[in-house]
Protein backbone atom coordinates (compact mmCIF):
# COMPACT_ATOMS: atom_id res chain seq x y z
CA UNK A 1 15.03 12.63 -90.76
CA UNK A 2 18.31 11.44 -89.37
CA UNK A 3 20.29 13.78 -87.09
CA UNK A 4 24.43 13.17 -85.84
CA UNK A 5 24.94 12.32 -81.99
CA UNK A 6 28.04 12.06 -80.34
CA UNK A 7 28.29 10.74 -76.84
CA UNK A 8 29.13 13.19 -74.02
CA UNK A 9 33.12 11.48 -73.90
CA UNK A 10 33.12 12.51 -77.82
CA UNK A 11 34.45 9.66 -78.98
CA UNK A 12 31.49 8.12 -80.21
CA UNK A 13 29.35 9.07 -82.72
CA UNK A 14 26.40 7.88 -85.03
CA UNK A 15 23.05 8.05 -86.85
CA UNK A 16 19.56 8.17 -84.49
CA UNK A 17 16.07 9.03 -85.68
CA UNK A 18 15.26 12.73 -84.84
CA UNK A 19 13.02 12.60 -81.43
CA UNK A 20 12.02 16.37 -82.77
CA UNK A 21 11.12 14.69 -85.80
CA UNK A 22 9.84 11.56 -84.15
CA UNK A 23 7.15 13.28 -81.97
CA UNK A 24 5.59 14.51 -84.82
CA UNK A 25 5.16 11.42 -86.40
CA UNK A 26 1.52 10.20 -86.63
CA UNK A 27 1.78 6.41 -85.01
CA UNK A 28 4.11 8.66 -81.91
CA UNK A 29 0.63 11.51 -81.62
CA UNK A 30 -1.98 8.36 -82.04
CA UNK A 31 0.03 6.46 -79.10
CA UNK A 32 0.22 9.77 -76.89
CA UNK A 33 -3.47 10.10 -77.59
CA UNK A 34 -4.64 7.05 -76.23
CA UNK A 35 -1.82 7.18 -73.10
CA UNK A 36 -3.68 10.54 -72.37
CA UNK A 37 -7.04 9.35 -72.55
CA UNK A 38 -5.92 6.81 -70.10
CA UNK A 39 -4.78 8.98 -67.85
CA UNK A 40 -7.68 11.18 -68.28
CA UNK A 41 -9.54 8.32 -67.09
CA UNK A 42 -7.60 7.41 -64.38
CA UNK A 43 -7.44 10.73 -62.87
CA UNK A 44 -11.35 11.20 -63.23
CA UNK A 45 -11.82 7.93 -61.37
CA UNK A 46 -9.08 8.59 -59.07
CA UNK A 47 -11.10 12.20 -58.20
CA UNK A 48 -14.38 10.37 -57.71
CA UNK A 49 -12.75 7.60 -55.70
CA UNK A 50 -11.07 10.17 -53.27
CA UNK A 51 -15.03 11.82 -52.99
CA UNK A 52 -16.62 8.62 -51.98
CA UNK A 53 -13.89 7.36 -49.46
CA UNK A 54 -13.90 10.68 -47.12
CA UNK A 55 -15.88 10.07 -43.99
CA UNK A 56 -19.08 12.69 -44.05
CA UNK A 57 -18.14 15.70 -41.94
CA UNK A 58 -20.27 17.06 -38.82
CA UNK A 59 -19.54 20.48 -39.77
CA UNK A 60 -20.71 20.89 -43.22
CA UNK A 61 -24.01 20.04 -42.09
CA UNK A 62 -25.48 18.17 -45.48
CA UNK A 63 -23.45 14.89 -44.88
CA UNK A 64 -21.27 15.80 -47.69
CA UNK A 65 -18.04 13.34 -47.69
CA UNK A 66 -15.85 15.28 -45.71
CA UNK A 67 -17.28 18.30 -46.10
CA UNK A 68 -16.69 18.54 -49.65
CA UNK A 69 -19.21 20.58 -51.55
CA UNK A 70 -20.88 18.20 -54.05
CA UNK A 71 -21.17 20.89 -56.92
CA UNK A 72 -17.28 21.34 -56.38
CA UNK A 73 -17.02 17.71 -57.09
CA UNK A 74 -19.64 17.60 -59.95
CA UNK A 75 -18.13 20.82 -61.34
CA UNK A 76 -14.41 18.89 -61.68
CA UNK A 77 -15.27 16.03 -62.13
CA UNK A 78 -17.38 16.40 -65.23
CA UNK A 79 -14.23 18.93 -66.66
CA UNK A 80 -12.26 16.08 -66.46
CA UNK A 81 -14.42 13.63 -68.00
CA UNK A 82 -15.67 15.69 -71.07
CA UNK A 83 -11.99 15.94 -71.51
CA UNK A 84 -11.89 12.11 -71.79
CA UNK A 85 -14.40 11.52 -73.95
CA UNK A 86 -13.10 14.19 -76.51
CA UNK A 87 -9.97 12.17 -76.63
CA UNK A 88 -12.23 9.01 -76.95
CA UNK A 89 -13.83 10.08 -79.97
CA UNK A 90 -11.13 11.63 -81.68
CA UNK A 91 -9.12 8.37 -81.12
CA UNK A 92 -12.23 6.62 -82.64
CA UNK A 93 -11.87 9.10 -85.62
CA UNK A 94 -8.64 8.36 -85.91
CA UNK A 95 -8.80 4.54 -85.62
CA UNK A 96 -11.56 4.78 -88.63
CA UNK A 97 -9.57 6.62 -91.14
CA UNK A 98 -11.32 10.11 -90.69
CA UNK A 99 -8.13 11.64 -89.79
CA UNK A 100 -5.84 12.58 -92.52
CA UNK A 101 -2.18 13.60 -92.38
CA UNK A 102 -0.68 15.96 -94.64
CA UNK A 103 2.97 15.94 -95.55
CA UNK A 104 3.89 19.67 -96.62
């Protein structure tokens, strides 16, 4: 669980926990869970945000904010929130003890 280090002047030298190890561990995958879901989140709003502030475009004819076609929109923007709410309710899982961990 431990691996050596040794500073790059090689005088130095010690004991540090394993980050291979580490990012394995299940409080480290439970804490990148929920920092994803965030950013899931905030990249789904951020998506719809950009939609509503364009200006609508002459061009596109249907008053679409600039231009953009609405099923494009729809299309992404409901891929990125399905993603989020996956991570929602396996985080809720998780949180309620319906994940287990193995240690093999």
């Amino acid at each position: 669980m431990f691996t050596r280090f040794v500073y790059s002047d090689g005088i130095h030298g010690g004991y540090v926990f394993s980050y291979h190890l580490q990012r394995f561990h299940a409080q480290f995958l439970l804490m990148r869970l929920r920092h994803s879901t965030q950013a899931q989140d905030d990249a789904s709003e951020a998506l719809a945000a950009s939609f509503i502030r364009q200006e609508p475009s002459s061009s596109s004819g249907a008053g679409t904010p600039g231009g953009r076609d609405v099923e494009l929109f729809v299309q992404e923007f409901r891929e990125l929130r399905k993603t989020y709410h996956k991570r929602v309710i396996w985080g809720d899982k998780w949180s309620n003890g319906q994940v287990e961990w193995r240690d093999d």
